[in-house]
C-alpha atoms as a PDB file:
ATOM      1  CA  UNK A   1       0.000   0.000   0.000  1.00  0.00           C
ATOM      2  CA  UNK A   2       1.820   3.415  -0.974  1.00  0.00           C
ATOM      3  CA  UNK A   3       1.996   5.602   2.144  1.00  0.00           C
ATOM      4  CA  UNK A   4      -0.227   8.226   3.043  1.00  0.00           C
ATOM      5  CA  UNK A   5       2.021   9.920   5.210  1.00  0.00           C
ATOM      6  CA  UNK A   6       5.363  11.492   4.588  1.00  0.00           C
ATOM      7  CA  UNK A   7       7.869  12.668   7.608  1.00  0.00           C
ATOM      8  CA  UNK A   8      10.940  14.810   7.012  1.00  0.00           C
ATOM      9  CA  UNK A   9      13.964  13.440   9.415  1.00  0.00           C
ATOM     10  CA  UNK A  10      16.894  15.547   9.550  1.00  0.00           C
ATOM     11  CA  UNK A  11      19.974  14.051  10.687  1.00  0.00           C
ATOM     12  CA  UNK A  12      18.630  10.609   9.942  1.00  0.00           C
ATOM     13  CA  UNK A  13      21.686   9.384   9.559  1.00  0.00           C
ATOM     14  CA  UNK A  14      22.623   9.765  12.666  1.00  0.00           C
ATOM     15  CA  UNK A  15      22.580   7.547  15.617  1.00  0.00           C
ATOM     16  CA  UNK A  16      18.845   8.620  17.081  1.00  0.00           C
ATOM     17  CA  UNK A  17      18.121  10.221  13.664  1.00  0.00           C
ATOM     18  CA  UNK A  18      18.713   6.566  11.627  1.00  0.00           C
ATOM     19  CA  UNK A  19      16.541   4.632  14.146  1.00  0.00           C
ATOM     20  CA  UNK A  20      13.629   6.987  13.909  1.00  0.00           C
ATOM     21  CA  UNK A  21      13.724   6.098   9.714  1.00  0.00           C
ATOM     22  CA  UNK A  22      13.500   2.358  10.821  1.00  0.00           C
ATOM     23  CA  UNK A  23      10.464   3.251  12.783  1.00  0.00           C
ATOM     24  CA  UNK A  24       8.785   5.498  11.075  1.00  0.00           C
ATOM     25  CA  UNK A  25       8.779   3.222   7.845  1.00  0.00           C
ATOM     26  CA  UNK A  26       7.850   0.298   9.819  1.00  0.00           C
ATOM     27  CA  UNK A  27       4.948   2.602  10.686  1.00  0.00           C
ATOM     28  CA  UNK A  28       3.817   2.894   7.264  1.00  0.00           C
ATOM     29  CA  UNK A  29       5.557   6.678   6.640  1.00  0.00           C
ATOM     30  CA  UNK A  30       7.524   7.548   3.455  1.00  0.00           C
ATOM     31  CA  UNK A  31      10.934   8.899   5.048  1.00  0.00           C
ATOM     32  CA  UNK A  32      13.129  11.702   3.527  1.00  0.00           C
ATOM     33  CA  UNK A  33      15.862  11.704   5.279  1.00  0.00           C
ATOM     34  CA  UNK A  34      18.184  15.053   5.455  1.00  0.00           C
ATOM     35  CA  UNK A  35      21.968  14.602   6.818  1.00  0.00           C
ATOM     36  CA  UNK A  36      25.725  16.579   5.863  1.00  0.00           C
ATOM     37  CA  UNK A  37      27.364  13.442   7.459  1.00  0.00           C
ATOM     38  CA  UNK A  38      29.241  15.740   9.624  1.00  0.00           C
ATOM     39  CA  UNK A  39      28.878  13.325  12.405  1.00  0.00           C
ATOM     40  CA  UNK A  40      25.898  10.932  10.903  1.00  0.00           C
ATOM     41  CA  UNK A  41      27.073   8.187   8.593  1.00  0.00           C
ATOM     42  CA  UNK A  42      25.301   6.694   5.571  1.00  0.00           C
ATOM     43  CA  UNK A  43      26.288   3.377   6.829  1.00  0.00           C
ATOM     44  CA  UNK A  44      23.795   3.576   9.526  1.00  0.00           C
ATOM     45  CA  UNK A  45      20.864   3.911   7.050  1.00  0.00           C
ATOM     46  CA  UNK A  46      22.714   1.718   4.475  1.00  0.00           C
ATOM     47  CA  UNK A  47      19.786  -1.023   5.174  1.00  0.00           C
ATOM     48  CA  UNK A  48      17.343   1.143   3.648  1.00  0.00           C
ATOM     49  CA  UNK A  49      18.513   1.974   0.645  1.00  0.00           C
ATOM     50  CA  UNK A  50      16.398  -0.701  -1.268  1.00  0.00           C
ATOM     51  CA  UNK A  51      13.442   0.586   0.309  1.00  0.00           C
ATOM     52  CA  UNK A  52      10.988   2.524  -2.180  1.00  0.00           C
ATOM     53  CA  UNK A  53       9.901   4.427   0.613  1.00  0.00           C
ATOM     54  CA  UNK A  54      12.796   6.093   1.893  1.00  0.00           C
ATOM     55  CA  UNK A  55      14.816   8.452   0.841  1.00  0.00           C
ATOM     56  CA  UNK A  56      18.678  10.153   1.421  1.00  0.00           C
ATOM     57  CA  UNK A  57      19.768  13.353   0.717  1.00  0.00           C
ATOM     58  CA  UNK A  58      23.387  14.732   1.313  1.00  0.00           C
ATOM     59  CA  UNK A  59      22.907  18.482   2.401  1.00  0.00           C
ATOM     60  CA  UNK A  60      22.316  20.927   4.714  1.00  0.00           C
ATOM     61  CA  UNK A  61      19.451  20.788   7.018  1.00  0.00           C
ATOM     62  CA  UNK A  62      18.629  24.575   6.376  1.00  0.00           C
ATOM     63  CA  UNK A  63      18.510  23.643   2.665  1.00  0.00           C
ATOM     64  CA  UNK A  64      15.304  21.310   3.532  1.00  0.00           C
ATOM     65  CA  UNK A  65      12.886  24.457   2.316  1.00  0.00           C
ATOM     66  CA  UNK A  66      14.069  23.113  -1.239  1.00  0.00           C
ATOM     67  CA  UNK A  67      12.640  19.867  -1.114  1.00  0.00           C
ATOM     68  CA  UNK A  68       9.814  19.270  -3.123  1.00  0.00           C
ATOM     69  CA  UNK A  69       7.818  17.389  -1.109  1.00  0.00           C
ATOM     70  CA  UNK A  70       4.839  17.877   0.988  1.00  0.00           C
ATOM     71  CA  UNK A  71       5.336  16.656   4.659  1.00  0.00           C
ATOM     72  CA  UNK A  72       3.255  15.699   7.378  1.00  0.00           C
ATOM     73  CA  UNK A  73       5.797  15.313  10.360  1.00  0.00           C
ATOM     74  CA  UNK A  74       9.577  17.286  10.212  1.00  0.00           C
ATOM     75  CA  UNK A  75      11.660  15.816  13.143  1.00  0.00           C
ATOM     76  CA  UNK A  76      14.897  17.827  13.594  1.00  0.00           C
ATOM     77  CA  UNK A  77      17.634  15.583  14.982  1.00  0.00           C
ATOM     78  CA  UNK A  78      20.145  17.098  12.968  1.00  0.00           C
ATOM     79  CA  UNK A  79      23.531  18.461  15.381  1.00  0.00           C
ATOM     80  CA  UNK A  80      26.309  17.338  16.862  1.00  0.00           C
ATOM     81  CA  UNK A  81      25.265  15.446  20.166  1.00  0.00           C
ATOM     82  CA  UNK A  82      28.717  14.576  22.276  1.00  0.00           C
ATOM     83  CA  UNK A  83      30.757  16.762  23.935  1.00  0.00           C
ATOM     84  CA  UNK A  84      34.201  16.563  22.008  1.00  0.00           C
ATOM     85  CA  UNK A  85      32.281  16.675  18.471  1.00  0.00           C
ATOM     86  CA  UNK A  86      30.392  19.557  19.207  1.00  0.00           C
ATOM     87  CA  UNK A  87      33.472  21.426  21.077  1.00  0.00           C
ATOM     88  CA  UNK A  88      35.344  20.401  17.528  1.00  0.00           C
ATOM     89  CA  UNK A  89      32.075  21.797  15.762  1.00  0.00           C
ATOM     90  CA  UNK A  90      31.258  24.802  17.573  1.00  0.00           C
ATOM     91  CA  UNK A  91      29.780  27.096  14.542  1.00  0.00           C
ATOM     92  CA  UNK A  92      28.005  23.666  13.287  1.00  0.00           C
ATOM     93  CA  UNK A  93      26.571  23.206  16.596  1.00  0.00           C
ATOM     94  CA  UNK A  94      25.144  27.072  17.023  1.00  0.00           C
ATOM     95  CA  UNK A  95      24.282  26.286  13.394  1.00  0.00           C
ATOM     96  CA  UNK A  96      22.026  23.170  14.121  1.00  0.00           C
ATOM     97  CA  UNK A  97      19.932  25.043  16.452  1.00  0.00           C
ATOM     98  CA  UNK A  98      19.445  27.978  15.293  1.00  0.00           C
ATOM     99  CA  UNK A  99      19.382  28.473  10.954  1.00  0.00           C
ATOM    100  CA  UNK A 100      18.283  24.769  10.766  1.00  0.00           C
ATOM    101  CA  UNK A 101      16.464  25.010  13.186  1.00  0.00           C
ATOM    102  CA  UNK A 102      14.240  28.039  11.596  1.00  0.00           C
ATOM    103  CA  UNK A 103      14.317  26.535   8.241  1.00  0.00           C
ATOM    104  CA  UNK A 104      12.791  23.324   9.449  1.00  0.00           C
ATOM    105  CA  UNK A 105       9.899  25.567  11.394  1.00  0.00           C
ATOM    106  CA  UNK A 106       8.904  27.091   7.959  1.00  0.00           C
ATOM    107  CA  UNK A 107       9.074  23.627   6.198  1.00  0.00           C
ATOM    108  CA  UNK A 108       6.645  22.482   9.059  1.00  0.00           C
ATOM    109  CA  UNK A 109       4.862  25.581   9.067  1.00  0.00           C
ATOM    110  CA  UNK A 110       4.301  25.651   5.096  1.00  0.00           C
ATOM    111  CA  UNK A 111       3.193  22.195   4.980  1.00  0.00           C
ATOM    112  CA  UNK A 112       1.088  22.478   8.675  1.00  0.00           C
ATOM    113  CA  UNK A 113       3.395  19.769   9.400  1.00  0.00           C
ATOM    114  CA  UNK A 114       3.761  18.578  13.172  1.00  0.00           C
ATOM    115  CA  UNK A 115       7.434  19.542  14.193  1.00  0.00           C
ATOM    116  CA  UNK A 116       9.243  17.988  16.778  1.00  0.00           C
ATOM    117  CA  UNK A 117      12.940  19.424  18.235  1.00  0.00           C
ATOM    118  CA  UNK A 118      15.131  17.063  19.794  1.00  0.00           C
ATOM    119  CA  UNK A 119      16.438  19.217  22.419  1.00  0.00           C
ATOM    120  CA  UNK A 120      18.216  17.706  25.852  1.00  0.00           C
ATOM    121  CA  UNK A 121      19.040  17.430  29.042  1.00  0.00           C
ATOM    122  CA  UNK A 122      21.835  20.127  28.813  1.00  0.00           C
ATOM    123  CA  UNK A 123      19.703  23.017  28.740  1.00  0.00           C
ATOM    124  CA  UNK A 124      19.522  22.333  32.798  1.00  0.00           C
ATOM    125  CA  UNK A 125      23.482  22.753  33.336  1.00  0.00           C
ATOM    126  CA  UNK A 126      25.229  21.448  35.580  1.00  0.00           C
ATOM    127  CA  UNK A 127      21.239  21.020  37.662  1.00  0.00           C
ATOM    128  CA  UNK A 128      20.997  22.878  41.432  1.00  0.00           C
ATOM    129  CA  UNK A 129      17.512  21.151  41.226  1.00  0.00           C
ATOM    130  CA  UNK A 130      16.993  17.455  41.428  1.00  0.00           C
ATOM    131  CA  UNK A 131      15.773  15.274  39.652  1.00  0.00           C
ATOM    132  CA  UNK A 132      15.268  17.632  36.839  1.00  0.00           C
ATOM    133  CA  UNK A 133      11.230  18.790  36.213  1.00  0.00           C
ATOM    134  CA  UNK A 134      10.597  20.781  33.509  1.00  0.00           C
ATOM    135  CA  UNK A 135       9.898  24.302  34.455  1.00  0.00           C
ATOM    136  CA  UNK A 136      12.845  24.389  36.078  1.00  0.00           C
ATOM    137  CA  UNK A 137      15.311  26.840  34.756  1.00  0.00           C
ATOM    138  CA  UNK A 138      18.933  25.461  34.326  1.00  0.00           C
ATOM    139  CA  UNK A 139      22.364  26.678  35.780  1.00  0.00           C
ATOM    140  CA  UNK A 140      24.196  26.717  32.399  1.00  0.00           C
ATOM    141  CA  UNK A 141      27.560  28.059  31.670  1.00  0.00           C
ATOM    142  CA  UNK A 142      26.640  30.651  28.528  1.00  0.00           C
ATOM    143  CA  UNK A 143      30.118  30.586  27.289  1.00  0.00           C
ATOM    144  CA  UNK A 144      31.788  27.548  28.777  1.00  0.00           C
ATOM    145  CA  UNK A 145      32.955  24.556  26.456  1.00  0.00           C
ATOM    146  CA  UNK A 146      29.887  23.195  26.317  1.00  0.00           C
ATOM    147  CA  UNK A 147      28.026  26.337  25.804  1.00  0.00           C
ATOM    148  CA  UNK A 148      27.507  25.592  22.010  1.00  0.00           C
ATOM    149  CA  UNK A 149      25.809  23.143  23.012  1.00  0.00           C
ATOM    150  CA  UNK A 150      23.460  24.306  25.793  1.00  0.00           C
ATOM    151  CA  UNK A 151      23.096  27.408  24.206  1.00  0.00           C
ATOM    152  CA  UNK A 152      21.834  26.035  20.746  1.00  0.00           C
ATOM    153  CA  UNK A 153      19.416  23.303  22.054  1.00  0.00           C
ATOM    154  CA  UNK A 154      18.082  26.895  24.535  1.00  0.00           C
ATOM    155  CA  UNK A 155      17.633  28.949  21.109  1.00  0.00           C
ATOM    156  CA  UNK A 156      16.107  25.806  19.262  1.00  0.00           C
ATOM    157  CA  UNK A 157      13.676  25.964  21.827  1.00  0.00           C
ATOM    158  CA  UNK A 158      13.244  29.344  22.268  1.00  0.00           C
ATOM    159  CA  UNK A 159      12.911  29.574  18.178  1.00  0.00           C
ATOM    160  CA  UNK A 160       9.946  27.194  18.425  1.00  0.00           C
ATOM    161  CA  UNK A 161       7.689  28.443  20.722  1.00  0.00           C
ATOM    162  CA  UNK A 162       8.079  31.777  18.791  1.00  0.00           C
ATOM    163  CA  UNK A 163       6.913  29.868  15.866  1.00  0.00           C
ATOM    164  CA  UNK A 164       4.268  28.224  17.811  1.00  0.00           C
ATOM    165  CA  UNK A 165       2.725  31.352  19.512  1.00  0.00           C
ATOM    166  CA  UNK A 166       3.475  33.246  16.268  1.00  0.00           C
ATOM    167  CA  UNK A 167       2.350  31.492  13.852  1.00  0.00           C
ATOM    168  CA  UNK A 168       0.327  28.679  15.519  1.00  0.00           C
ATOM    169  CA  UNK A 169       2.589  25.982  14.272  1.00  0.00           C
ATOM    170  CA  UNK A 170       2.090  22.817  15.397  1.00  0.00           C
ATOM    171  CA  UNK A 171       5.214  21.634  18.014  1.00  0.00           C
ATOM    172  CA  UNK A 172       7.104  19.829  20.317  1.00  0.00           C
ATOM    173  CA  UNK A 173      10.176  19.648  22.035  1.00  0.00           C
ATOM    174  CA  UNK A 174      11.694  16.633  23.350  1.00  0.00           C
ATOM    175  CA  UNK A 175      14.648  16.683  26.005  1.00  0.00           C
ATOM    176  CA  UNK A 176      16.080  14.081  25.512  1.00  0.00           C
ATOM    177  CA  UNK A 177      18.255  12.739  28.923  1.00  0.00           C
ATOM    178  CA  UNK A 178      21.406   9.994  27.869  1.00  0.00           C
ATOM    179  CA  UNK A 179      20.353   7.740  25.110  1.00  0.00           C
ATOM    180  CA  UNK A 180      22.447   4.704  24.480  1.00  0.00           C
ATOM    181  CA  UNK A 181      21.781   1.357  22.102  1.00  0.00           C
ATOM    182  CA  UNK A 182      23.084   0.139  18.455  1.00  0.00           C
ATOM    183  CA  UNK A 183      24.603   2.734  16.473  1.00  0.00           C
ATOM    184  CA  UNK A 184      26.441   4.772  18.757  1.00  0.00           C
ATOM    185  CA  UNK A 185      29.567   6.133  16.832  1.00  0.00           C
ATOM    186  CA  UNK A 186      32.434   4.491  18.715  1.00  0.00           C
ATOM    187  CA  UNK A 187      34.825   6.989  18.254  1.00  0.00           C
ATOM    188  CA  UNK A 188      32.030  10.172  19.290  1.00  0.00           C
ATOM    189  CA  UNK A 189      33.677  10.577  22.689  1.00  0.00           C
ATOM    190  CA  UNK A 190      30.595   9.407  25.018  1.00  0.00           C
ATOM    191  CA  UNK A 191      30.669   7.642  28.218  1.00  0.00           C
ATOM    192  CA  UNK A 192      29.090   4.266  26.635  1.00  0.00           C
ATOM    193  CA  UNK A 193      30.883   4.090  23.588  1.00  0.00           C
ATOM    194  CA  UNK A 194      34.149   4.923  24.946  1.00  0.00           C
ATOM    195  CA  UNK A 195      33.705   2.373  27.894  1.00  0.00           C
ATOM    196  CA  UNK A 196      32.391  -0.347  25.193  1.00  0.00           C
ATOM    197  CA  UNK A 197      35.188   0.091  23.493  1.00  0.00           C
ATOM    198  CA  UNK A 198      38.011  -0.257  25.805  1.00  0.00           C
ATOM    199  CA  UNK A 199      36.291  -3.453  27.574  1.00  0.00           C
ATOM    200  CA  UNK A 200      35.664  -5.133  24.549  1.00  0.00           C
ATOM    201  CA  UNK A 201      39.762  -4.397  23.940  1.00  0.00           C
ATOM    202  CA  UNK A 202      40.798  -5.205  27.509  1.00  0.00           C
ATOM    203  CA  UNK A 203      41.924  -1.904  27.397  1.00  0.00           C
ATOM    204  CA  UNK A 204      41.580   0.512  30.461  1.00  0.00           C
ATOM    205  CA  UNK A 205      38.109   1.970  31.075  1.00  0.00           C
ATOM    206  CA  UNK A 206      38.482   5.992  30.873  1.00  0.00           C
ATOM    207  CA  UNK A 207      36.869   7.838  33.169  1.00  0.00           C
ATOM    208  CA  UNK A 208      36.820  11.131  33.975  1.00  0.00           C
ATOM    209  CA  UNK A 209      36.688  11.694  37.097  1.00  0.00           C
ATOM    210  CA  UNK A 210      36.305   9.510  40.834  1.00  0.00           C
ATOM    211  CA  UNK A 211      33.058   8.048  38.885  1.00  0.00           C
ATOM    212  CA  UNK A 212      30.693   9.541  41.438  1.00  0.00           C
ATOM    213  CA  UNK A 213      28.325  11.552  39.430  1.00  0.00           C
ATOM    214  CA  UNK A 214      25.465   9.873  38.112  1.00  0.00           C
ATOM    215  CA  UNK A 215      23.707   9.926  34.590  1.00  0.00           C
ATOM    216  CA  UNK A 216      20.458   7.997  33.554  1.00  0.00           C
ATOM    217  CA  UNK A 217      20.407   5.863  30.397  1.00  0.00           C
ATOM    218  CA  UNK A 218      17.835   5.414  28.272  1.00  0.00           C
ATOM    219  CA  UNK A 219      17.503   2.694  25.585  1.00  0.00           C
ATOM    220  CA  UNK A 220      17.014   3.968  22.021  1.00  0.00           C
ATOM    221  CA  UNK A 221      14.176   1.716  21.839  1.00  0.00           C
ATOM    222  CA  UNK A 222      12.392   3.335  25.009  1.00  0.00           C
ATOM    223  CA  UNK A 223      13.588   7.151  23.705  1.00  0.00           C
ATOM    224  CA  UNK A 224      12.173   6.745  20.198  1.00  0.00           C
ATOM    225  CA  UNK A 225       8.819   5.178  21.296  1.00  0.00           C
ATOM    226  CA  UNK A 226       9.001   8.084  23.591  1.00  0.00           C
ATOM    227  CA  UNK A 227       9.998  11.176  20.785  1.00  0.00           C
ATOM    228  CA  UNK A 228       7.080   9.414  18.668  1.00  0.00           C
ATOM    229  CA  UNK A 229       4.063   9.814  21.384  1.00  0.00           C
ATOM    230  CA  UNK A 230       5.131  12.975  21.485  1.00  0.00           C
ATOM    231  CA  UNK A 231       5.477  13.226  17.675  1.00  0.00           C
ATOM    232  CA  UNK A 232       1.614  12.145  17.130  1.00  0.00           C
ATOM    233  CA  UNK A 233      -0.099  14.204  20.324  1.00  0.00           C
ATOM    234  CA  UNK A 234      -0.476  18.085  20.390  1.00  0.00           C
ATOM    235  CA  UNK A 235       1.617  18.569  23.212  1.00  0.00           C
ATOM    236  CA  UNK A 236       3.784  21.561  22.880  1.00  0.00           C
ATOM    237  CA  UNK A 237       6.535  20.188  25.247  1.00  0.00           C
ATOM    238  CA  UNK A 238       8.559  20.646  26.845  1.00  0.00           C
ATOM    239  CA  UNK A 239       8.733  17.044  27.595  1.00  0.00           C
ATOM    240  CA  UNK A 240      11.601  14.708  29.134  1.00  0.00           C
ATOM    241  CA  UNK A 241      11.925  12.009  27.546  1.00  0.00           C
ATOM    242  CA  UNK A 242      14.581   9.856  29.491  1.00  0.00           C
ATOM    243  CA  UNK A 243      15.081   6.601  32.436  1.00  0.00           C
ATOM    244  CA  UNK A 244      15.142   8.342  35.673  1.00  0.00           C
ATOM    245  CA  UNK A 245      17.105   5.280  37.174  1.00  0.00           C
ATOM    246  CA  UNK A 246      20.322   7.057  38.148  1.00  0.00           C
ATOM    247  CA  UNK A 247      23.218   5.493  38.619  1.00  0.00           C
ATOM    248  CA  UNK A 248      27.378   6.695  38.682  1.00  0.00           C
ATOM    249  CA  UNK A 249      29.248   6.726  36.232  1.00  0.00           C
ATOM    250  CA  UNK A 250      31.408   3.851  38.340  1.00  0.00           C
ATOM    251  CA  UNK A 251      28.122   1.871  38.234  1.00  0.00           C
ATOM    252  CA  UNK A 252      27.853   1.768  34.961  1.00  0.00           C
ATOM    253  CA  UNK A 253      31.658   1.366  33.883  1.00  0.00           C
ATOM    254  CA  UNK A 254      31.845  -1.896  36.213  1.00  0.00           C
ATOM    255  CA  UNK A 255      28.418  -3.143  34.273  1.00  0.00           C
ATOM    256  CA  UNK A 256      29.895  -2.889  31.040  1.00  0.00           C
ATOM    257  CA  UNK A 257      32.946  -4.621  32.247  1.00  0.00           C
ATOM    258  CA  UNK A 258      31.084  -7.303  33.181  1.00  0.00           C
ATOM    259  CA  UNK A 259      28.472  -7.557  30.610  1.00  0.00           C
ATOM    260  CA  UNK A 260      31.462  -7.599  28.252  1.00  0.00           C
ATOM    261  CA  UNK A 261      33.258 -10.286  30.467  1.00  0.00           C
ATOM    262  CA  UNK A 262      36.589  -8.154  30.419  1.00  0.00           C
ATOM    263  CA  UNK A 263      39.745  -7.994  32.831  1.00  0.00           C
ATOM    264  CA  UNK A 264      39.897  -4.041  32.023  1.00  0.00           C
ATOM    265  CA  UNK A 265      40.551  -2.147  34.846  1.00  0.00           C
ATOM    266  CA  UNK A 266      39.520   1.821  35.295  1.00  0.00           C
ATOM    267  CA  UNK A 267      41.457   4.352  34.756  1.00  0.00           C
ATOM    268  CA  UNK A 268      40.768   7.545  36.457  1.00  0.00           C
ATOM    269  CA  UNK A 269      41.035  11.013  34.251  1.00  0.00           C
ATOM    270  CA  UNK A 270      40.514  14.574  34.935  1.00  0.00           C
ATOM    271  CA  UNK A 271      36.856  15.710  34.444  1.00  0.00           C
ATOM    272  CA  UNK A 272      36.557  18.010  31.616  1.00  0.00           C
ATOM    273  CA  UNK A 273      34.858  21.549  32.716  1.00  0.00           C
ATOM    274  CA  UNK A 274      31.267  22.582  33.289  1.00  0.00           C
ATOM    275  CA  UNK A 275      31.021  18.660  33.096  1.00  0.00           C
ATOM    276  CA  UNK A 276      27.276  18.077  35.278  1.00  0.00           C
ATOM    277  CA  UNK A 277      27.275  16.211  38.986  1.00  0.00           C
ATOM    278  CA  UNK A 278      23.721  14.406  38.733  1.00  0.00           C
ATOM    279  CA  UNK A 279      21.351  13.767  35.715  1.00  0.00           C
ATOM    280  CA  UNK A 280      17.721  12.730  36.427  1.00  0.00           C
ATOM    281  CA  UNK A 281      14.368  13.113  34.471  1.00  0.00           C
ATOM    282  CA  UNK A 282      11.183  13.873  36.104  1.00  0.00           C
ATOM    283  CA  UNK A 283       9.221  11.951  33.780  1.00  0.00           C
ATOM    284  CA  UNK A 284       5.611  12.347  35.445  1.00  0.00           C
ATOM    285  CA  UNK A 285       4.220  15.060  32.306  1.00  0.00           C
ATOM    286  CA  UNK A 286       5.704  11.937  30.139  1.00  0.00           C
ATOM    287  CA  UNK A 287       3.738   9.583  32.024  1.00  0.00           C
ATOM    288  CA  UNK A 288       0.833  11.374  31.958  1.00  0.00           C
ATOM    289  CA  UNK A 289       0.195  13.657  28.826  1.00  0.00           C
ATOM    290  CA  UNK A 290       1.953  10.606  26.847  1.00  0.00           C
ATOM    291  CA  UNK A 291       1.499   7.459  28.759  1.00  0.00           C
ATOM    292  CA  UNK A 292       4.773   6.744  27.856  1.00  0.00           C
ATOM    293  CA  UNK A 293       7.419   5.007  30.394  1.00  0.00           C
ATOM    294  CA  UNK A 294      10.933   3.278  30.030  1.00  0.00           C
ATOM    295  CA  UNK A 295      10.827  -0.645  29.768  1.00  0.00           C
ATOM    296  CA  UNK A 296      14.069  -1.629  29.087  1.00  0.00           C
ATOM    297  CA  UNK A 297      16.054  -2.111  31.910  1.00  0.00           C
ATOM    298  CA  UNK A 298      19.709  -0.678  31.922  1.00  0.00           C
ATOM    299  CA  UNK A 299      21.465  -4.451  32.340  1.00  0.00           C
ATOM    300  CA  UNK A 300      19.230  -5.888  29.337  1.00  0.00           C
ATOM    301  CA  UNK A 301      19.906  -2.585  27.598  1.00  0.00           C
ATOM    302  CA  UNK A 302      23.677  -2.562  27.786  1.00  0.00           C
ATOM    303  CA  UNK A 303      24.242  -6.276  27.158  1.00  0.00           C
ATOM    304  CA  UNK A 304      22.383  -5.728  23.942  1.00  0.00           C
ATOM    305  CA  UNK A 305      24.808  -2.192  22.888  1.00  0.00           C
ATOM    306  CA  UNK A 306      27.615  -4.791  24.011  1.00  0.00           C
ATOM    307  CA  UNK A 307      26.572  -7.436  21.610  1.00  0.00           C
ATOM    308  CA  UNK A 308      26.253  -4.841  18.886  1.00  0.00           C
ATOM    309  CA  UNK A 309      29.994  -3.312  19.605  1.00  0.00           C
ATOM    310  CA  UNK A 310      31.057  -6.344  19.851  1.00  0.00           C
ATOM    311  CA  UNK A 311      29.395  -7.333  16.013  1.00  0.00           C
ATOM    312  CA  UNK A 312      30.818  -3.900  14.467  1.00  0.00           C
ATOM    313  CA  UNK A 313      34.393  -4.609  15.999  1.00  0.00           C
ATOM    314  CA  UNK A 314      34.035  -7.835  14.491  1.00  0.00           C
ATOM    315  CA  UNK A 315      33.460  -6.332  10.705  1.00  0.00           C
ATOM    316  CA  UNK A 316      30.134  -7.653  10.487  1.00  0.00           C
ATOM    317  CA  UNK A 317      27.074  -5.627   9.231  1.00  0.00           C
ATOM    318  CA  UNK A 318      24.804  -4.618  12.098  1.00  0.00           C
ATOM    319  CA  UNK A 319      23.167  -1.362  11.093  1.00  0.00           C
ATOM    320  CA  UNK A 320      20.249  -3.685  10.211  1.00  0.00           C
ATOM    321  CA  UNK A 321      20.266  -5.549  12.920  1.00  0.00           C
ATOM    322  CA  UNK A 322      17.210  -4.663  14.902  1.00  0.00           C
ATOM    323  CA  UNK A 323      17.954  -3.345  18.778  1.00  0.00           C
END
């Protein structure tokens, strides 16, 4: 049956960008996909190519006005999303959330598309309030390392509720708290990836710090079923989107260790600046405007990210391997 629906994903090649294509197709959508490949990779959507219904295009996310295509959904995923690539893409980053950003809200608002923003935990800072609810605030450094960052997911969604209370466009913003899974780019600098990694080497586990602040992890699986309630409700957002089981970063370093059934050891670093003590979601307006709630458990979820690092390391092919 051809599809009656057509969603616009930018950054689909990208880690969470390439998983919402497999969804969204398996939902019955046609997919245009938008990515630069500054930090996406066609390899992660190379499955797809045979399929009639979705679509790559190498460019610019603030070139998407140019597409001739009507859409019904524009999802903008599309910017650097660890801290050492977008501290070596600064002007990219600032350039994700703000031009693209605005081209993508006239795309949605031409078409009276629903448009949802993949924003993020960072826009709370290093958090004086916890866990994090969202009409609280933030304590972010404007023009620390991470700034570009913080400060481009803050304009994205600053950018969108101007659009919404402007031009009643139909949003969303998602913020989005530590997503891990299948996909991750081993070399992007993250906590998962890099600990992955080394175990799976028998190398020593970095980390940066004494391992005592926490983070919560949230399974792509859980985060896109998540981004995708919000996708197909009228909720404006903000929403978090994210597991609020916390745990240390020491917690999570000894999983992987054992999940990959290493003899690394850890290996203590110094903790790059502005770098944030706790990270937990509030989910209840998740819960309850969504009915959405985490079901993969952090053990189940990092044995299956292990078995897929271990698969790429191995040369094998598992961008189509399902999560």
């Amino acid at each position: 049956m051809e599809p009656t629906r057509t969603a616009l994903v930018a950054g689909g090649a990208g880690f969470l960008g390439s998983h919402l294509c497999d969804r969204l197709l398996a939902d019955g959508y046609r997919v245009i996909a938008v990515d630069s490949f500054i930090t996406g990779s066609p390899k992660n959507v190379a499955h797809l190519a045979a399929n009639e219904n979705f679509t790559l295009v190498n460019a610019d996310a603030a070139e998407a006005e140019s597409i001739e295509q009507k859409f019904d959904l524009v999802l903008h995923f599309a910017s650097p999303a660890s801290p050492p690539l977008y501290i070596k893409y600064p002007l990219e980053t600032l350039h994700a959330g703000s031009s693209v950003t605005e081209a993508l809200l006239n795309v949605a608002r031409r078409d009276g598309a629903r448009f949802v923003v993949a924003s993020t935990s960072e826009v709370y800072g290093d958090p004086a309030v916890h866990p994090q609810t969202e009409d609280y605030w933030g304590n972010v450094n404007p023009i620390g390392v991470r700034s570009v960052y913080d400060e481009a997911k803050r304009y994205a969604e600053a950018i969108t509720f101007a659009y919404r209370r402007s031009f009643d466009t139909n949003t969303g913003i998602a913020r989005l708290f530590n997503t891990y899974g299948p996909r991750m780019d081993v070399g992007d600098g993250r906590a998962i990836p890099n600990f992955i990694a080394a175990a799976l080497a028998g190398s020593p586990i970095p980390l940066h710090g004494d391992g005592s602040q926490t983070r919560s992890l949230c399974f792509v699986d859980d985060q896109i079923d998540g981004i995708l309630r919000l996708a197909h409700s009228t909720e404006p957002g903000p929403i978090n989107i994210g597991n609020p089981h916390e745990q240390t970063l020491l917690d999570i370093a000894e999983t992987v260790i054992r999940l990959a059934g290493s003899t690394s050891t850890i290996e203590l670093l110094p903790r790059p600046s502005d770098d944030p003590e706790r990270r937990q979601p509030d989910i209840t307006k998740a819960q309850a405007l969504l009915g959405w709630n985490p079901v993969v458990g952090v053990e189940e979820g990092l044995a299956r990210t292990v078995d897929w690092f271990r698969l790429d390391a191995a040369g094998g092919s598992p961008a189509a391997v399902t999560s």
